[in-house]
C-alpha atoms as a PDB file:
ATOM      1  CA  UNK A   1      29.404 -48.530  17.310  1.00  0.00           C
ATOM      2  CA  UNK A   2      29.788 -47.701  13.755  1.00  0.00           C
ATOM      3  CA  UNK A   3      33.381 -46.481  13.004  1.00  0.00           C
ATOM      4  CA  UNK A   4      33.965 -43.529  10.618  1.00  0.00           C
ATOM      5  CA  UNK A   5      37.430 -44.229   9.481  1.00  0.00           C
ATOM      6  CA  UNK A   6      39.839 -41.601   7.609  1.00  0.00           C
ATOM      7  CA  UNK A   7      39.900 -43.821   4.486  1.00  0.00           C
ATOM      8  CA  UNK A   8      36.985 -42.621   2.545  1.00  0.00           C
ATOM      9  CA  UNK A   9      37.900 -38.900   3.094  1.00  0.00           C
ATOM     10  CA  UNK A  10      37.905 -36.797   0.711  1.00  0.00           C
ATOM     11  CA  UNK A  11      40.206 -33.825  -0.352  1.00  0.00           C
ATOM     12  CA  UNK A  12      40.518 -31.209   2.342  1.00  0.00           C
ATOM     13  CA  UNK A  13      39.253 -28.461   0.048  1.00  0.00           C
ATOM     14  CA  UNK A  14      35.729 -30.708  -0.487  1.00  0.00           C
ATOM     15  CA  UNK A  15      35.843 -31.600   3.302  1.00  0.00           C
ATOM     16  CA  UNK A  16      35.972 -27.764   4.194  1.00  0.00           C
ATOM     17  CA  UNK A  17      33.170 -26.748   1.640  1.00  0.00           C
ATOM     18  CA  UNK A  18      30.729 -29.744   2.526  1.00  0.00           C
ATOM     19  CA  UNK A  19      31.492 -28.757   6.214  1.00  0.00           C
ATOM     20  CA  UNK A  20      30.595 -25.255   5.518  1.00  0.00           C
ATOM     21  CA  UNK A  21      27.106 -26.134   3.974  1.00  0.00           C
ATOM     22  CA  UNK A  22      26.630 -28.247   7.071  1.00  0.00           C
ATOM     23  CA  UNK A  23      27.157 -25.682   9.266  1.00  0.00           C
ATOM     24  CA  UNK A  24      24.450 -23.299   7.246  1.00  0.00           C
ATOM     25  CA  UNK A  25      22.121 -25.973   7.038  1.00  0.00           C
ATOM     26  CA  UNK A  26      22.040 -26.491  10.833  1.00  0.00           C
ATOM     27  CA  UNK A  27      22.460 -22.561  12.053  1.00  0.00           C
ATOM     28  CA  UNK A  28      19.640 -22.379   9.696  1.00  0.00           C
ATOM     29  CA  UNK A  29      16.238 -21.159  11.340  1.00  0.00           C
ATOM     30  CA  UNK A  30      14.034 -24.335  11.149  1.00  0.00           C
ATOM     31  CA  UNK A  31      13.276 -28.167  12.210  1.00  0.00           C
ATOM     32  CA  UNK A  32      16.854 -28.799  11.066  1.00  0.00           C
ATOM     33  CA  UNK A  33      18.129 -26.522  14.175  1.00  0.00           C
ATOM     34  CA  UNK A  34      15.342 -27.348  16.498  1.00  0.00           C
ATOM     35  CA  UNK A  35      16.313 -30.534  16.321  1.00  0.00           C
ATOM     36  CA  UNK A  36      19.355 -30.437  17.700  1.00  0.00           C
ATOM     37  CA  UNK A  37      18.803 -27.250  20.171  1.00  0.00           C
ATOM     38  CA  UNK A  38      16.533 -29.218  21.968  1.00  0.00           C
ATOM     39  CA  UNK A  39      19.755 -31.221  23.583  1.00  0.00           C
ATOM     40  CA  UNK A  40      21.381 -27.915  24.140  1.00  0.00           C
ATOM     41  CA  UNK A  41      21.455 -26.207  27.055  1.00  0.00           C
ATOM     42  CA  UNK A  42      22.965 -23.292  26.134  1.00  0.00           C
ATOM     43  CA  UNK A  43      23.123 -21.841  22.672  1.00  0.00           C
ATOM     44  CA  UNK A  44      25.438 -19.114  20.998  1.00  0.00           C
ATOM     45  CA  UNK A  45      24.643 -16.802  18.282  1.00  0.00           C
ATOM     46  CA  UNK A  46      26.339 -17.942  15.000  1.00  0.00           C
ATOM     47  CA  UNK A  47      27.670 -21.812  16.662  1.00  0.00           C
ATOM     48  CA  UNK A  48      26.336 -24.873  16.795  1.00  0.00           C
ATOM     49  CA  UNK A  49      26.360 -27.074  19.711  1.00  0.00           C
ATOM     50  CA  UNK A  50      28.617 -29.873  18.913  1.00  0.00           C
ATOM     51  CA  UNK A  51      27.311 -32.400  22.006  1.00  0.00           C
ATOM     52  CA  UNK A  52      23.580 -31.302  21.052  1.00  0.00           C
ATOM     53  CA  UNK A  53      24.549 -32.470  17.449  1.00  0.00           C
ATOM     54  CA  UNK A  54      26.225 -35.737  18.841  1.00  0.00           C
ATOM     55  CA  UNK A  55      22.991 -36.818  20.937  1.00  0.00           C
ATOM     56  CA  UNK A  56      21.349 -36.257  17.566  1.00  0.00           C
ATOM     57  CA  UNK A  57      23.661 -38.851  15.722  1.00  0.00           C
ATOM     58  CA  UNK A  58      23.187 -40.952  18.691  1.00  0.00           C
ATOM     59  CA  UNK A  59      19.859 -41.358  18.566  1.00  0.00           C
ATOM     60  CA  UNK A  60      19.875 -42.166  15.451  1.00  0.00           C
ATOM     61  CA  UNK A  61      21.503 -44.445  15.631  1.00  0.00           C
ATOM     62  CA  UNK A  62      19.758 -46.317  18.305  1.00  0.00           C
ATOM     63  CA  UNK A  63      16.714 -46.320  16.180  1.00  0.00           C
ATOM     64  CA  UNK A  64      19.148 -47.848  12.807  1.00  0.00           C
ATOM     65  CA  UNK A  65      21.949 -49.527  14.227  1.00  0.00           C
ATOM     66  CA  UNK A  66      24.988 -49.775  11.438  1.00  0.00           C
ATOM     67  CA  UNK A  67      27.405 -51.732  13.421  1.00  0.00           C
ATOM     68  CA  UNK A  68      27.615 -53.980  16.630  1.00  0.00           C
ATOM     69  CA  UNK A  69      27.734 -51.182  19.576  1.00  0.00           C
ATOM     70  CA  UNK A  70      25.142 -48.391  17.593  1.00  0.00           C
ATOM     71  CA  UNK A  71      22.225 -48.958  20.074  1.00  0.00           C
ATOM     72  CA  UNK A  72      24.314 -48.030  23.174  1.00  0.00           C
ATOM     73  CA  UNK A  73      26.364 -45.259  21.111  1.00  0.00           C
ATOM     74  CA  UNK A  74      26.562 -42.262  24.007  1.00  0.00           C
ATOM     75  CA  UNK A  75      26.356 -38.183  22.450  1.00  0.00           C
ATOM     76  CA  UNK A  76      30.187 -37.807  24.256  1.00  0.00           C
ATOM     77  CA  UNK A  77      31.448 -40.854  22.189  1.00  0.00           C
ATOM     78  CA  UNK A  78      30.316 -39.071  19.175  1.00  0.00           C
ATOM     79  CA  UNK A  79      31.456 -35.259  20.060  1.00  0.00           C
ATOM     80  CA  UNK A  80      34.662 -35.620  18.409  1.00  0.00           C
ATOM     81  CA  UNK A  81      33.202 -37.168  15.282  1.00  0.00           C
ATOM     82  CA  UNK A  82      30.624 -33.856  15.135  1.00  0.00           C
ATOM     83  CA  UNK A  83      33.392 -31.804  15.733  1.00  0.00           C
ATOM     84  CA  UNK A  84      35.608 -32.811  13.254  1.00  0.00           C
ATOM     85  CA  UNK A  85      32.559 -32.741  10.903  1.00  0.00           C
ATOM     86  CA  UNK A  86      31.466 -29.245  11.377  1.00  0.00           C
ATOM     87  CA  UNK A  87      35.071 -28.032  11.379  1.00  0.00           C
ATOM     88  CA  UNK A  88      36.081 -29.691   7.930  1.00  0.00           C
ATOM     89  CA  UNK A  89      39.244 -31.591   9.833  1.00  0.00           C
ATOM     90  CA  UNK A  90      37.947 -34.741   8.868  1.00  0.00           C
ATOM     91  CA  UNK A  91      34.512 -35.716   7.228  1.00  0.00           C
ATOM     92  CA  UNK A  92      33.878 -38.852   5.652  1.00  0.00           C
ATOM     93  CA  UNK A  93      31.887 -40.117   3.472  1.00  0.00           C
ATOM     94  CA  UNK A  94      30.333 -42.331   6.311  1.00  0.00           C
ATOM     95  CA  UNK A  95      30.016 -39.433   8.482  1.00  0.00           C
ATOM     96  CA  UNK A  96      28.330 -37.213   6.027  1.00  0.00           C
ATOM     97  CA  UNK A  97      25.904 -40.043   5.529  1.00  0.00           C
ATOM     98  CA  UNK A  98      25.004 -39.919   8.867  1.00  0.00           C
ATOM     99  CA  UNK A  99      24.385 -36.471   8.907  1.00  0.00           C
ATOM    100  CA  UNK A 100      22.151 -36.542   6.401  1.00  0.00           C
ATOM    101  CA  UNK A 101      20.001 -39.232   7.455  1.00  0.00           C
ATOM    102  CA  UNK A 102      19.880 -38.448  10.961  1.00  0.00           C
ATOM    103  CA  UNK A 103      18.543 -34.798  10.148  1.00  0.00           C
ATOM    104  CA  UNK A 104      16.482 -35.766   7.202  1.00  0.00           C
ATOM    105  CA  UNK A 105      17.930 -33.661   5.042  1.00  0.00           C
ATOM    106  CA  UNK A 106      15.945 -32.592   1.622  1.00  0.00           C
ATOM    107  CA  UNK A 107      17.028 -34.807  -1.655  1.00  0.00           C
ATOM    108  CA  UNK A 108      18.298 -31.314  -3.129  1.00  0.00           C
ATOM    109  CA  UNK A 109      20.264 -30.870   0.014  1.00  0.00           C
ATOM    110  CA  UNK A 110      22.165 -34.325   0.159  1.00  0.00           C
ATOM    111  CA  UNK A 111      23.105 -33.674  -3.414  1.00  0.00           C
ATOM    112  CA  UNK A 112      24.797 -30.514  -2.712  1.00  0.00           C
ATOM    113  CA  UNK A 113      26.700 -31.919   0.084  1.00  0.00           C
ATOM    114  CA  UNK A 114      27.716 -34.820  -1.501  1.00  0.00           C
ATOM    115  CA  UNK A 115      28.894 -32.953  -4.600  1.00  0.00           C
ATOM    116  CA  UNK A 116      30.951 -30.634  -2.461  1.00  0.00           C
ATOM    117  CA  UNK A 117      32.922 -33.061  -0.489  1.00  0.00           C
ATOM    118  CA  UNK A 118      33.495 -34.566  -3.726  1.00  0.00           C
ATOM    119  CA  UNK A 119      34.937 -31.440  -5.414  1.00  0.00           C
ATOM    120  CA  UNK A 120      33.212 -31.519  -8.518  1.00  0.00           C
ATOM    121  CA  UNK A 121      34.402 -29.360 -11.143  1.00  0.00           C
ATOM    122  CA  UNK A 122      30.584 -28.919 -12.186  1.00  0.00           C
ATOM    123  CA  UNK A 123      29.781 -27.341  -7.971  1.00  0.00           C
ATOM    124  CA  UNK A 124      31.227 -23.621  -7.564  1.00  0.00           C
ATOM    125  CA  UNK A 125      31.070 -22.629  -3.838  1.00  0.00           C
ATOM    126  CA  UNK A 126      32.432 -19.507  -2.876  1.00  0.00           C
ATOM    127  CA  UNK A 127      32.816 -19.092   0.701  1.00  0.00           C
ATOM    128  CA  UNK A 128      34.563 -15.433   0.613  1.00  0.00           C
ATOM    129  CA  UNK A 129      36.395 -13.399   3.423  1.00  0.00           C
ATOM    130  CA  UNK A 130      33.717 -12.237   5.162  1.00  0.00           C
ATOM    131  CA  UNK A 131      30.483 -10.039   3.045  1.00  0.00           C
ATOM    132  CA  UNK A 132      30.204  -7.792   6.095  1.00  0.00           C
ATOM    133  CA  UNK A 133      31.353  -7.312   9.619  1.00  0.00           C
ATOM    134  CA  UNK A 134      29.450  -9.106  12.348  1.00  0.00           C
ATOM    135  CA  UNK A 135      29.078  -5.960  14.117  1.00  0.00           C
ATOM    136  CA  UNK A 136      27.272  -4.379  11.023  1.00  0.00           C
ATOM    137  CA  UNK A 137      25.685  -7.530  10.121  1.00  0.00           C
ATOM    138  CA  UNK A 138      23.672  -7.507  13.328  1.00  0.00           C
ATOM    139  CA  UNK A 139      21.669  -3.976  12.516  1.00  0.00           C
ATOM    140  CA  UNK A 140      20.310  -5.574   9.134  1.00  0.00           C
ATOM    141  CA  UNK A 141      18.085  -7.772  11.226  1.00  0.00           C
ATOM    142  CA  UNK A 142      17.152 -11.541  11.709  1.00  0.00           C
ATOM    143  CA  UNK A 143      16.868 -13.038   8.132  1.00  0.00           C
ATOM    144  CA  UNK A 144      13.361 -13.851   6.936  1.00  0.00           C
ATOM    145  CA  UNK A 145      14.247 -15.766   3.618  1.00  0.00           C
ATOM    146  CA  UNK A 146      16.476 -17.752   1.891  1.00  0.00           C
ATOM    147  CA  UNK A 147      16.987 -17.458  -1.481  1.00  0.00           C
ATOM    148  CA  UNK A 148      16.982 -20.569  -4.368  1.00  0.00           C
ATOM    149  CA  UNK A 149      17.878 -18.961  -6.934  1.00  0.00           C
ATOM    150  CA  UNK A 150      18.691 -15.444  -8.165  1.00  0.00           C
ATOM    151  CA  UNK A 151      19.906 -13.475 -11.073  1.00  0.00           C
ATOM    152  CA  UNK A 152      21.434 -10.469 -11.302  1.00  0.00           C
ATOM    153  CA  UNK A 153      21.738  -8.574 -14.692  1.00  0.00           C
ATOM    154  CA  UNK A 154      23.805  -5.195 -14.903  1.00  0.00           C
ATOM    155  CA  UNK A 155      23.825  -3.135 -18.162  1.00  0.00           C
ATOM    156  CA  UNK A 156      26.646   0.028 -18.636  1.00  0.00           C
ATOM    157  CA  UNK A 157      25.170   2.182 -21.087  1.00  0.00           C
ATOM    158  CA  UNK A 158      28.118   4.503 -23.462  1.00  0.00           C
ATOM    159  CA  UNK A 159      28.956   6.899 -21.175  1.00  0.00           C
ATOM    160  CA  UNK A 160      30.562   3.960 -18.520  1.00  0.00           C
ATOM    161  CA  UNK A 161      27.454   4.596 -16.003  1.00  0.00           C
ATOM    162  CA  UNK A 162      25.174   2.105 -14.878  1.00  0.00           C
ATOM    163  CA  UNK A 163      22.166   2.293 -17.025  1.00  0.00           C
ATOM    164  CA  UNK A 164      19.752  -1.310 -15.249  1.00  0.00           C
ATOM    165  CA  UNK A 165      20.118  -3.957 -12.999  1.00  0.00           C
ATOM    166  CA  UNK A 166      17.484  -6.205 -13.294  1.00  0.00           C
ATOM    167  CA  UNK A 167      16.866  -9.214 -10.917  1.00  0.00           C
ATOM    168  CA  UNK A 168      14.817 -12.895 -10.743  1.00  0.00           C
ATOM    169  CA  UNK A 169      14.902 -13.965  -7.599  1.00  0.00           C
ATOM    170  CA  UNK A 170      13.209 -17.189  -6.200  1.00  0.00           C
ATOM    171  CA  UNK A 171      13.088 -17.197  -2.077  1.00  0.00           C
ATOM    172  CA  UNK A 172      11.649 -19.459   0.405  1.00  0.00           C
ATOM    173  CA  UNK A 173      10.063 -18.293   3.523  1.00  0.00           C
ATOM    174  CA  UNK A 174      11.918 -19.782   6.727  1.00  0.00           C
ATOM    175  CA  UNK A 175       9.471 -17.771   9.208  1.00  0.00           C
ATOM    176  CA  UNK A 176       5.729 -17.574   8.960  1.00  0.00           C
ATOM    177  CA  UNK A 177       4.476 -13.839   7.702  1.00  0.00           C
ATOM    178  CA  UNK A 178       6.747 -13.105   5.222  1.00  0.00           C
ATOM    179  CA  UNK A 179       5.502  -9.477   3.486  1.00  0.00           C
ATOM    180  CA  UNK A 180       8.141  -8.014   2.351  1.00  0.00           C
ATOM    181  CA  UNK A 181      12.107  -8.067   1.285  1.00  0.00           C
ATOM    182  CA  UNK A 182      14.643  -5.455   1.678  1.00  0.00           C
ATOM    183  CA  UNK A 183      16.341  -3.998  -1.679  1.00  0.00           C
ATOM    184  CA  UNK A 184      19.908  -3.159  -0.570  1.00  0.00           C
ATOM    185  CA  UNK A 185      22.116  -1.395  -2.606  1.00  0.00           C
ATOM    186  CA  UNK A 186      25.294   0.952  -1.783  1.00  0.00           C
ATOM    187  CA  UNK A 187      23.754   4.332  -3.363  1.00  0.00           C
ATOM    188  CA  UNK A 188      20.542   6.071  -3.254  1.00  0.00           C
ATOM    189  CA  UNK A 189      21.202   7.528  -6.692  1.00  0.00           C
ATOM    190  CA  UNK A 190      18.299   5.213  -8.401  1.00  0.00           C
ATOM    191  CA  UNK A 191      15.041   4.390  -8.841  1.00  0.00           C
ATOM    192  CA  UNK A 192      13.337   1.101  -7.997  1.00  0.00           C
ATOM    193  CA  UNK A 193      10.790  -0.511 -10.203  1.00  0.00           C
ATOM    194  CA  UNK A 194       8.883  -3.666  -8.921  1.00  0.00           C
ATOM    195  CA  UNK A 195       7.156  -5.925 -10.638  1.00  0.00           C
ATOM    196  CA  UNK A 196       6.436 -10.248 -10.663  1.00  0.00           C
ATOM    197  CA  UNK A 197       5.598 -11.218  -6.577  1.00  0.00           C
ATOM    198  CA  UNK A 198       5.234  -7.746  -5.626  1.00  0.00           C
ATOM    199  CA  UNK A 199       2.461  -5.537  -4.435  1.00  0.00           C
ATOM    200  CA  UNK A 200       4.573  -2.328  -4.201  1.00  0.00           C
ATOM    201  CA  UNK A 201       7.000  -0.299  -2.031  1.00  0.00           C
ATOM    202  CA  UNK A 202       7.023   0.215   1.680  1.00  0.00           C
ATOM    203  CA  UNK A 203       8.140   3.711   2.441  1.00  0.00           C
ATOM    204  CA  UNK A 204      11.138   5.572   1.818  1.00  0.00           C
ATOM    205  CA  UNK A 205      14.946   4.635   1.916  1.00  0.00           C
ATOM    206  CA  UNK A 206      16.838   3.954   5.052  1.00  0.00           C
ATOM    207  CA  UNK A 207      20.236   3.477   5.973  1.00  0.00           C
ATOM    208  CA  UNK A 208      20.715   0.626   8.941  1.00  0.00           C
ATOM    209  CA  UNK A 209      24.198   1.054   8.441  1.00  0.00           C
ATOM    210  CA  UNK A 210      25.791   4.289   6.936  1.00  0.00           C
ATOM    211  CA  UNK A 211      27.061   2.618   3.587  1.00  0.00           C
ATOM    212  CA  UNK A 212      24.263   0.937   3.117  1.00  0.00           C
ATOM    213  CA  UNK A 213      20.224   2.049   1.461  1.00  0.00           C
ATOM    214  CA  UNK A 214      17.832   0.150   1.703  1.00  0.00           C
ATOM    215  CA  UNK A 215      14.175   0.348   0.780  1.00  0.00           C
ATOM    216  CA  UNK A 216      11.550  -2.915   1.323  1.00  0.00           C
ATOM    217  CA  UNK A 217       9.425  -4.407  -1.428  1.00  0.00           C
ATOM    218  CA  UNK A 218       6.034  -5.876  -0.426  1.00  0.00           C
ATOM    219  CA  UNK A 219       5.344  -9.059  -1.667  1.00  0.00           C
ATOM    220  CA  UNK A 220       2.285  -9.701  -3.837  1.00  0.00           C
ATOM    221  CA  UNK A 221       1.024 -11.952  -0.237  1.00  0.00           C
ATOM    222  CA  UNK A 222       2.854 -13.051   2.395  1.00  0.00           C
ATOM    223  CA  UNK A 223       4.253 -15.804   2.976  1.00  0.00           C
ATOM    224  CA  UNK A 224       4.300 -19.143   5.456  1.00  0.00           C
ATOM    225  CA  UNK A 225       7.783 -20.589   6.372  1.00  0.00           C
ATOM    226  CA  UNK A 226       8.417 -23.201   3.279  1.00  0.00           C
ATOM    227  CA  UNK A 227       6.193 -21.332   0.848  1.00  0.00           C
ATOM    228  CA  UNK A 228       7.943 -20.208  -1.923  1.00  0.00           C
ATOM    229  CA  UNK A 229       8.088 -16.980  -4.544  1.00  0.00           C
ATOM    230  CA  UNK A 230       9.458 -15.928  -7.632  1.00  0.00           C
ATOM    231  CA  UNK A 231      10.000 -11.945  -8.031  1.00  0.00           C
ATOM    232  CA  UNK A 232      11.060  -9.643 -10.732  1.00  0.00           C
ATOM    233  CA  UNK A 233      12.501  -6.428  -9.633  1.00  0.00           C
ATOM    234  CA  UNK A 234      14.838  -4.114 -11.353  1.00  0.00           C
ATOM    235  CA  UNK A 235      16.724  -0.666 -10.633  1.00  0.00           C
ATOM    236  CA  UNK A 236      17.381   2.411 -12.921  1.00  0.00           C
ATOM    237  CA  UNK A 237      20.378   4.623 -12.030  1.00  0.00           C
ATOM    238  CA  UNK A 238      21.139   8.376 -12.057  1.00  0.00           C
ATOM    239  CA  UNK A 239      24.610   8.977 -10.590  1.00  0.00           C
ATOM    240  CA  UNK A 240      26.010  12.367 -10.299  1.00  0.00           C
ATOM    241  CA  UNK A 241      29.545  10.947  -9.681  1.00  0.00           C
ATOM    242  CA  UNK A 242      30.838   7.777 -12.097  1.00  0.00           C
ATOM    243  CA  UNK A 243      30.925   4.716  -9.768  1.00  0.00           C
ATOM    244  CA  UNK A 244      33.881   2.177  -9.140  1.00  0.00           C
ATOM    245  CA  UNK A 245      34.001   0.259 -12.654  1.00  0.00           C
ATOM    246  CA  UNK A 246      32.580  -2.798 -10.843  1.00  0.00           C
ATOM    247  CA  UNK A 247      29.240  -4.742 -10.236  1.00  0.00           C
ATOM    248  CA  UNK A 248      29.481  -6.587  -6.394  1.00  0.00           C
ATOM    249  CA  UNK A 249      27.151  -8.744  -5.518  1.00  0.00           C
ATOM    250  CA  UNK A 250      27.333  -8.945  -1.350  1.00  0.00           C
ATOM    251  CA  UNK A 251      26.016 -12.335  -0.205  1.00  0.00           C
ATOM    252  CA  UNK A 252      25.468 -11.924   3.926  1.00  0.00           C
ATOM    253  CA  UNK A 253      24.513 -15.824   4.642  1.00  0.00           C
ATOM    254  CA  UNK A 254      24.126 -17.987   1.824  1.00  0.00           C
ATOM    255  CA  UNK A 255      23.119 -17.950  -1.626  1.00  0.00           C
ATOM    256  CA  UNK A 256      22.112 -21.067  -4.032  1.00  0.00           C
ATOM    257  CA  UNK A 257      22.121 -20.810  -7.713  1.00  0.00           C
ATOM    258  CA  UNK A 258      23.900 -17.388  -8.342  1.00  0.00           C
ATOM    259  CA  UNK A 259      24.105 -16.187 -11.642  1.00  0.00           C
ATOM    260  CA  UNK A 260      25.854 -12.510 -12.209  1.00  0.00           C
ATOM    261  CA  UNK A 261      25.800 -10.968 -15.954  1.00  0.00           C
ATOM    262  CA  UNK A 262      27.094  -7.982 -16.679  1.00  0.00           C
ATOM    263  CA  UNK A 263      26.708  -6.462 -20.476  1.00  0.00           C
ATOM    264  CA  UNK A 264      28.592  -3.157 -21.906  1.00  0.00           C
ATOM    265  CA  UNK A 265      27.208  -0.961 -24.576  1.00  0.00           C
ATOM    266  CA  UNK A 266      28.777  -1.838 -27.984  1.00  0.00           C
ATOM    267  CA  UNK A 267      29.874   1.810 -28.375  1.00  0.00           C
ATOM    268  CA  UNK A 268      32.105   1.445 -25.210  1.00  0.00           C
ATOM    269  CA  UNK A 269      33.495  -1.404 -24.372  1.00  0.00           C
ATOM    270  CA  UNK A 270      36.302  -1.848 -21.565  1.00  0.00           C
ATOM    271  CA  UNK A 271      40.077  -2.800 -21.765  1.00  0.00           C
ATOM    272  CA  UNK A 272      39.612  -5.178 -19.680  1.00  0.00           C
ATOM    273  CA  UNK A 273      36.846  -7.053 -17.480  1.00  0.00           C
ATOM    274  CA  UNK A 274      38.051  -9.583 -14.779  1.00  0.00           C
ATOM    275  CA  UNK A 275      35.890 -12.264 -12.048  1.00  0.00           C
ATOM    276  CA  UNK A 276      36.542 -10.538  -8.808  1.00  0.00           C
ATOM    277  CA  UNK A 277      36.347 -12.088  -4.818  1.00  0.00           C
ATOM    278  CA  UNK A 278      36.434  -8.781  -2.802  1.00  0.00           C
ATOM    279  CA  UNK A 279      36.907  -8.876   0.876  1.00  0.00           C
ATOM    280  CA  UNK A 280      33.574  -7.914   2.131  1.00  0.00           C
ATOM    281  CA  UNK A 281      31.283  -4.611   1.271  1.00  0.00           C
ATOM    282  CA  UNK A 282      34.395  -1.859   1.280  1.00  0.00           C
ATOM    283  CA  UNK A 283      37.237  -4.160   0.898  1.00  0.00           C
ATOM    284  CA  UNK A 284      39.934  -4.743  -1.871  1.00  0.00           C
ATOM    285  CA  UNK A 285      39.947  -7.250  -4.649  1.00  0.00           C
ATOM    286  CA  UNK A 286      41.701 -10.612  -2.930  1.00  0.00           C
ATOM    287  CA  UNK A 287      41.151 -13.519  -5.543  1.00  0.00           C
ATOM    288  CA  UNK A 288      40.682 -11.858  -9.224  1.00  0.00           C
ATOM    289  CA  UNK A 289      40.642 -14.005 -12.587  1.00  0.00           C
ATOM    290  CA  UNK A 290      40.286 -12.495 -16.133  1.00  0.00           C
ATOM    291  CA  UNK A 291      37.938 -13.142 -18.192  1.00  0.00           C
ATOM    292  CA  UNK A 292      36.603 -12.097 -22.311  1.00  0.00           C
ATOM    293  CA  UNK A 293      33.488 -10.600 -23.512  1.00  0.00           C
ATOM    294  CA  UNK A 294      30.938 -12.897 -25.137  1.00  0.00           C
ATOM    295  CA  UNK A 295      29.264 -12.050 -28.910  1.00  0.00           C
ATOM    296  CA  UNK A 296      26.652  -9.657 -26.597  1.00  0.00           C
ATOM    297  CA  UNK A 297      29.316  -7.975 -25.178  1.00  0.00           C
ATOM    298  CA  UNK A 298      29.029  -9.168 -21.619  1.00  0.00           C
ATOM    299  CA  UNK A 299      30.444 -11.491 -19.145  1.00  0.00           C
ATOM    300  CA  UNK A 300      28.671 -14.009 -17.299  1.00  0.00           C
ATOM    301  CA  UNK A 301      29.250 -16.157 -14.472  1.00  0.00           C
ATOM    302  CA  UNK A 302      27.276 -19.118 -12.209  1.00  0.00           C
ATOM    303  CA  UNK A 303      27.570 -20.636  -8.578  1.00  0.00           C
ATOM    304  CA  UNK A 304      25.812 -23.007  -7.194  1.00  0.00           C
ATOM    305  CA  UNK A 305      26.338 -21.782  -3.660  1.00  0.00           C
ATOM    306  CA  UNK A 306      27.711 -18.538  -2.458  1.00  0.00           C
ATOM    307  CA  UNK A 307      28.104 -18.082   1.364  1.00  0.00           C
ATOM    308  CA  UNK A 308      29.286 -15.045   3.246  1.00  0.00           C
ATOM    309  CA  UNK A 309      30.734 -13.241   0.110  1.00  0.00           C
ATOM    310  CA  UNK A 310      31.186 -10.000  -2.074  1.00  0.00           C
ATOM    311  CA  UNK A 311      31.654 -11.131  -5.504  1.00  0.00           C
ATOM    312  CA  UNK A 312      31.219  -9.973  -8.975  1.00  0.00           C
ATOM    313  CA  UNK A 313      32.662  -8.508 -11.928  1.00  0.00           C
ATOM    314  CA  UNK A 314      35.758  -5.646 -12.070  1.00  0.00           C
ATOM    315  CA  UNK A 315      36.434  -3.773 -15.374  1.00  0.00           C
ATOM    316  CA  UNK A 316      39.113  -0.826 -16.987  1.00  0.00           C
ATOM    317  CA  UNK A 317      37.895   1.700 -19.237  1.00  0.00           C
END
């Protein structure tokens, strides 16, 4: 049986993010979770089935032996080496390999992995305190996308209000008959403007929780699981009451290629603007670093993956 020694492990932080992105990848509606729910007998909401995930990496390696013992490898001799995968104790290089060849994962996918257990500087992964309760997180209904890519832009105009957010979003359908995506946002005080991969608006607001609106968008056609979109939507505000001086971006599973901008009006600029990791939709500020205006008078700021997270920008007038 091929042994997956401690040696080539890598720092605990990398270990815990590349652990995390495992765990998305298989909780993840698609063949990547029907692969291994097949073995299981018994499945619970929001956990993966370590044994079902051994008797993958077993059969595996039946079919491509790596070392003398691989084609009689049992699922039970390879629990412990899932577990410790999928909890971030101890994942190894070897071990990582495995998982991505015995799942098949996508090129882009095995790159992300591999960067995060390596740490690099040039991978940002926030994986925050929670984005919202699992309670709340139920009424918002199964999720129908995943999303590639997205921008968020957010413009203050002089009087410290939120003038625009405007947003580029690229998703992926993981279930067939995709029509439409929810717009959430935390106020009803605006007015939503669709435009690229959109046919329109479905209906008025609604609130599935009480601090949160949402209203759905319907795409331009819908879509298959693994077809793809890119959409252009933006929002115009009219509060009656200033807002927190803050832009949050809530992230409720996981998020690839973030980028958050926020620009100020040159006629009112703030005292001071800082990067902000709050704990979930109504929580405080718990991880905070300050940052400077650029020559447009905004602040800027990438991931490439953002799981279960409320992050953004915090300023003072």
């Amino acid at each position: 049986m091929a042994e997956v020694t401690p040696g080539d492990s890598v720092t605990p932080a990398g270990a815990q993010a590349a652990a995390a992105y495992l765990r998305e990848l298989l909780l993840r509606p698609g063949r990547y979770r029907r692969k291994w729910e097949q073995y299981s007998e018994r499945s619970r909401h929001g956990q993966v089935n370590q044994l079902a995930v051994a008797e993958v990496l077993a059969r595996y390696l039946w079919e491509h032996p790596r070392a003398k013992g691989d084609v009689d490898v049992l699922a039970r001799q390879l629990k412990d080496t899932a577990s410790r995968a999928l909890s971030g104790r101890l994942l190894s290089k070897a071990t990582l390999a495995l998982f991505t060849e015995a799942f098949d994962f996508s090129t882009l996918e095995r790159e992300h992995l591999l960067k995060l257990w390596e740490g690099s500087a040039h991978v940002r992964v926030l994986s925050g305190p929670r984005a919202i309760g699992d309670e709340k997180a139920g009424l918002l209904g199964s999720r129908q996308v995943r999303t590639l890519s997205l921008h968020d832009h957010h413009y203050l105009g002089p009087d410290c209000l939120p003038v625009r957010h405007r947003v580029i979003q690229v998703i992926e359908a993981i279930v067939d008959e995709v029509d439409r995506v929810p717009y959430r946002a935390d106020t009803n005080a605006l007015t939503i403007e669709v435009g690229q991969g959109f046919s329109g608006l479905a209906g008025p607001v609604y609130q599935p929780i009480a601090e949160l609106f949402v209203v759905d968008m319907l795409l331009a056609k819908p879509l298959a699981a693994g077809e793809t979109a890119t959409l252009e939507y933006s929002a115009s505000f009219h509060y009656a009451v200033p807002p927190p001086p803050e832009f949050r971006r809530v992230v409720h599973s996981i998020v690839e290629n973030l980028d958050i901008r926020v620009e100020f009006h040159p006629e009112k600029l703030p005292g001071s603007v800082e990067w902000a990791v709050w704990d979930g939709m109504e929580g405080p500020i718990v991880k905070r670093e300050r940052v400077a205006l650029d020559s447009q008078f905004a602040v800027h700021r990438y991931l490439r993956l953002a799981s279960k997270t409320a992050v953004g920008f915090h300023w003072d007038w």
